[in-house]
C-alpha atoms as a PDB file:
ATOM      1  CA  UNK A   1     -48.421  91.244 -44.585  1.00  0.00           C
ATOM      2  CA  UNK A   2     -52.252  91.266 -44.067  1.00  0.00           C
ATOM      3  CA  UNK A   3     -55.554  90.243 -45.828  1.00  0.00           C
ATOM      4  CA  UNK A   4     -58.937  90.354 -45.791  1.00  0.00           C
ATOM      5  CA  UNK A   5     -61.087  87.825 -46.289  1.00  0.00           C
ATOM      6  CA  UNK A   6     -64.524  86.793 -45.919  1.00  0.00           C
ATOM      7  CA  UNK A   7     -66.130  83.730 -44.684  1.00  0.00           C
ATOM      8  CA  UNK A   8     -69.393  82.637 -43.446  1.00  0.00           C
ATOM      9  CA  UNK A   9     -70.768  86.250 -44.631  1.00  0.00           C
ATOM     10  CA  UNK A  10     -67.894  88.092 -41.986  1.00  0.00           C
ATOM     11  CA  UNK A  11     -65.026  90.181 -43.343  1.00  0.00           C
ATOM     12  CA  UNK A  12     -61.882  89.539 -41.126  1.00  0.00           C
ATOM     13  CA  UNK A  13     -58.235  91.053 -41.166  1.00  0.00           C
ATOM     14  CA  UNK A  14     -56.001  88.284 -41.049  1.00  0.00           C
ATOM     15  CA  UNK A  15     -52.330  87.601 -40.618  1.00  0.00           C
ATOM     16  CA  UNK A  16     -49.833  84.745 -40.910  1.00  0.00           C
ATOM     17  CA  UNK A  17     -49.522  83.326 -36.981  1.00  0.00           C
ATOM     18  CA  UNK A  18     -53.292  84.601 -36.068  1.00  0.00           C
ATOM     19  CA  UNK A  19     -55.996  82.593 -34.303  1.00  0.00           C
ATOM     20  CA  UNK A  20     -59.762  83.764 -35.316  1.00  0.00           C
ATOM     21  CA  UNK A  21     -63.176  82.169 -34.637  1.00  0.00           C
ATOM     22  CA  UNK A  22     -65.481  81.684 -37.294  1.00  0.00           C
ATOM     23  CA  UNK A  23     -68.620  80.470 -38.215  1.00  0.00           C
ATOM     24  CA  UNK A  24     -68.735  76.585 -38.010  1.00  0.00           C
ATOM     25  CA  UNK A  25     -66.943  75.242 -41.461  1.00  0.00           C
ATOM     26  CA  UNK A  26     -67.124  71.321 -41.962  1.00  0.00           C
ATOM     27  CA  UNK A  27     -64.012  70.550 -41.273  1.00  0.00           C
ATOM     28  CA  UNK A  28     -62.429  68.041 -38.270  1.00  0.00           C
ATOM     29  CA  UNK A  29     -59.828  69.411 -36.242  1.00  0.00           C
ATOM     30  CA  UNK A  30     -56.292  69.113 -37.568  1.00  0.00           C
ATOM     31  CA  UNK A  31     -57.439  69.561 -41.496  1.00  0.00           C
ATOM     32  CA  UNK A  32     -56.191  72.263 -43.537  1.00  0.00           C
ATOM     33  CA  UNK A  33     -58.560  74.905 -45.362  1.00  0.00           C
ATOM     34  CA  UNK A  34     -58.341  77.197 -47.860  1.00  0.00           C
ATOM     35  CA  UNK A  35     -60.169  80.233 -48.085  1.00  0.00           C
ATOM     36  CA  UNK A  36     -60.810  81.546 -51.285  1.00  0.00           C
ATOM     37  CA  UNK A  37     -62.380  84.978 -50.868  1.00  0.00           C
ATOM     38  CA  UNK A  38     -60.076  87.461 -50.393  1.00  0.00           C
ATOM     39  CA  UNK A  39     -60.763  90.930 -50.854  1.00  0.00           C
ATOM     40  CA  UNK A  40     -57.426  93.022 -50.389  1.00  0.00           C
ATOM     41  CA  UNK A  41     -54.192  92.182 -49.719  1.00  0.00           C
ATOM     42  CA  UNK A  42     -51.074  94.192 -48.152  1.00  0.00           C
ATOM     43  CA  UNK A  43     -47.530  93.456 -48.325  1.00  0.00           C
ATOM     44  CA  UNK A  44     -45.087  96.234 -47.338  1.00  0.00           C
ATOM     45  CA  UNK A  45     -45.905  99.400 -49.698  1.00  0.00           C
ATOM     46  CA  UNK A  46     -48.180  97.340 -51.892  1.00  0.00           C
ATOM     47  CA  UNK A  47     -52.144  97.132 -51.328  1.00  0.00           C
ATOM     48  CA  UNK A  48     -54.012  95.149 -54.063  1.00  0.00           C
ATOM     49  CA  UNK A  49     -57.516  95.687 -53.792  1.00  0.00           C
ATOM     50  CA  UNK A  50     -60.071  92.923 -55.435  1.00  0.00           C
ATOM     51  CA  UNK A  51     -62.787  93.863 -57.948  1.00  0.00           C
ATOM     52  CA  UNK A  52     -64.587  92.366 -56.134  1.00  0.00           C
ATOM     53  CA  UNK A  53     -61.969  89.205 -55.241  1.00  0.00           C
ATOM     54  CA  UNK A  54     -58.108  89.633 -55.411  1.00  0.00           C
ATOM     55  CA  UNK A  55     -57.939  86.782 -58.509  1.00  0.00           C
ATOM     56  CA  UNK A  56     -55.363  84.282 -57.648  1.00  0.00           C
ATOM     57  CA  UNK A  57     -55.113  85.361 -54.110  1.00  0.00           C
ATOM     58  CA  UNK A  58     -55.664  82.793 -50.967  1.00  0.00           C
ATOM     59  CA  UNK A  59     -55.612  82.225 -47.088  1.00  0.00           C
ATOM     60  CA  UNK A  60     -54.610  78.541 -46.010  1.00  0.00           C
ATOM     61  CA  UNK A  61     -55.070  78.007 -42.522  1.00  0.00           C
ATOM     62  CA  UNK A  62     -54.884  74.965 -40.086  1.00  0.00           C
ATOM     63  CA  UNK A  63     -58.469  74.467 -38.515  1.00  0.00           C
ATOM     64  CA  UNK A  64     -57.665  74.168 -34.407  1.00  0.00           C
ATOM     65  CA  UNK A  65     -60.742  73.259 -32.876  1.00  0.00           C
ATOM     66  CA  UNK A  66     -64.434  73.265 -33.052  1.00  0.00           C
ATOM     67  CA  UNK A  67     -66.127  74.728 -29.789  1.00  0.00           C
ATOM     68  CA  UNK A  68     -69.303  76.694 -28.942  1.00  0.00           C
ATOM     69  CA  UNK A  69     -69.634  80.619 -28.309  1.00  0.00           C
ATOM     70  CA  UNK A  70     -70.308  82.595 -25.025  1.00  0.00           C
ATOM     71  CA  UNK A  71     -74.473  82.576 -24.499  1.00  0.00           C
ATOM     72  CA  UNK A  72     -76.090  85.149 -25.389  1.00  0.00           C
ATOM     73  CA  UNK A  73     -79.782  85.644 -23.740  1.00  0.00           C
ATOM     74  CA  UNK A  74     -82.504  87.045 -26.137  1.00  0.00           C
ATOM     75  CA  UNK A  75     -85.507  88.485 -24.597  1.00  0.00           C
ATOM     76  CA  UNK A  76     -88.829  89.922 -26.194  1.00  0.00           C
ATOM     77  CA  UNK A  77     -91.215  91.988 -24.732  1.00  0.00           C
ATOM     78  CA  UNK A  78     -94.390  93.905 -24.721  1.00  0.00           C
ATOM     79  CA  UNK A  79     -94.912  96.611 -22.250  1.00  0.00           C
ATOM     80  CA  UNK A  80     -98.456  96.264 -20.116  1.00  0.00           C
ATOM     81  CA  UNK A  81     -99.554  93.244 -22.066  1.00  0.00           C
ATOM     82  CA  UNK A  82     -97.693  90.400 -20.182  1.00  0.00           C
ATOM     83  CA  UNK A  83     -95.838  88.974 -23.307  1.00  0.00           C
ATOM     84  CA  UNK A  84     -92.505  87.838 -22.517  1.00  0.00           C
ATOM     85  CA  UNK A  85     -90.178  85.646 -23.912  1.00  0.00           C
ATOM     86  CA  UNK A  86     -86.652  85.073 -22.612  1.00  0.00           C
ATOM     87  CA  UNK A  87     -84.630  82.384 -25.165  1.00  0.00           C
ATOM     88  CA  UNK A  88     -80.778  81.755 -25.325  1.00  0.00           C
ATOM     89  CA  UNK A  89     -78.574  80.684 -28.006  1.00  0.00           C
ATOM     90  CA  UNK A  90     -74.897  79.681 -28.446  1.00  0.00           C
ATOM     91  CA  UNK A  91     -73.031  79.994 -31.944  1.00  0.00           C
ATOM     92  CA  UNK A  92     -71.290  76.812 -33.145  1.00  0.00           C
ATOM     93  CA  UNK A  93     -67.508  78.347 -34.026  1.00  0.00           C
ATOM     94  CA  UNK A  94     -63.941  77.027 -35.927  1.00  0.00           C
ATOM     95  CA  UNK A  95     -60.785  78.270 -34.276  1.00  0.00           C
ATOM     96  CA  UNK A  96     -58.474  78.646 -36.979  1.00  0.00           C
ATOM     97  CA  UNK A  97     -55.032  79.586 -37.533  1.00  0.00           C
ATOM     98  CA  UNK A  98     -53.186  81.306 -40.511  1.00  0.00           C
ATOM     99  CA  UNK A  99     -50.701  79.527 -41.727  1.00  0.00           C
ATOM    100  CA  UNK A 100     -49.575  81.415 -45.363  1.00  0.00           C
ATOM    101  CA  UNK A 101     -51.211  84.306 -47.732  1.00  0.00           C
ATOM    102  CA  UNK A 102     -50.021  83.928 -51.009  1.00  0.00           C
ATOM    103  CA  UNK A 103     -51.064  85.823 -54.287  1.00  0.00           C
END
């Protein structure tokens, strides 16, 4: 059984027993969370798709951590003109794991 859902404006496919990273949710480590948008869900043979939300549907998951994404370097520049500009930025993340998907 799978789902997808959608949080901080990112679609995943999720699972009962996975660990994802997502964007930062306000939650302390140890807390449970639900998350309400779910747009399909697949047991077995069955596949119900949402219009655009599977009504009824939802994820709950156990929030691990909260921890900090790889850097990523950014760098703009202008050929012949001497502009450049070399910035870096990390993403704030929640490690989360699935604990149920009911409908």
């Amino acid at each position: 059984m799978y789902a997808i859902v959608r949080t901080g404006g990112h679609q995943y496919k999720v699972a009962v027993g996975d660990q994802l990273d997502v964007e930062k949710l306000p939650v302390e480590a140890g807390e449970q969370v639900e998350l309400n948008e779910v747009l399909m869900v697949s047991s077995d043979d069955q596949v119900t798709v949402g219009d655009p939300l599977v009504a009824g549907a939802r994820v709950t998951a156990t929030v691990v951590d909260q921890h900090r994404g790889d850097k990523i370097i950014v760098f703009k520049y202008k050929p012949k003109k001497r502009y450049r500009r070399k910035m870096g930025h990390r993403q704030d993340l929640t490690r989360l794991s699935i604990n149920a998907i009911t409908l």
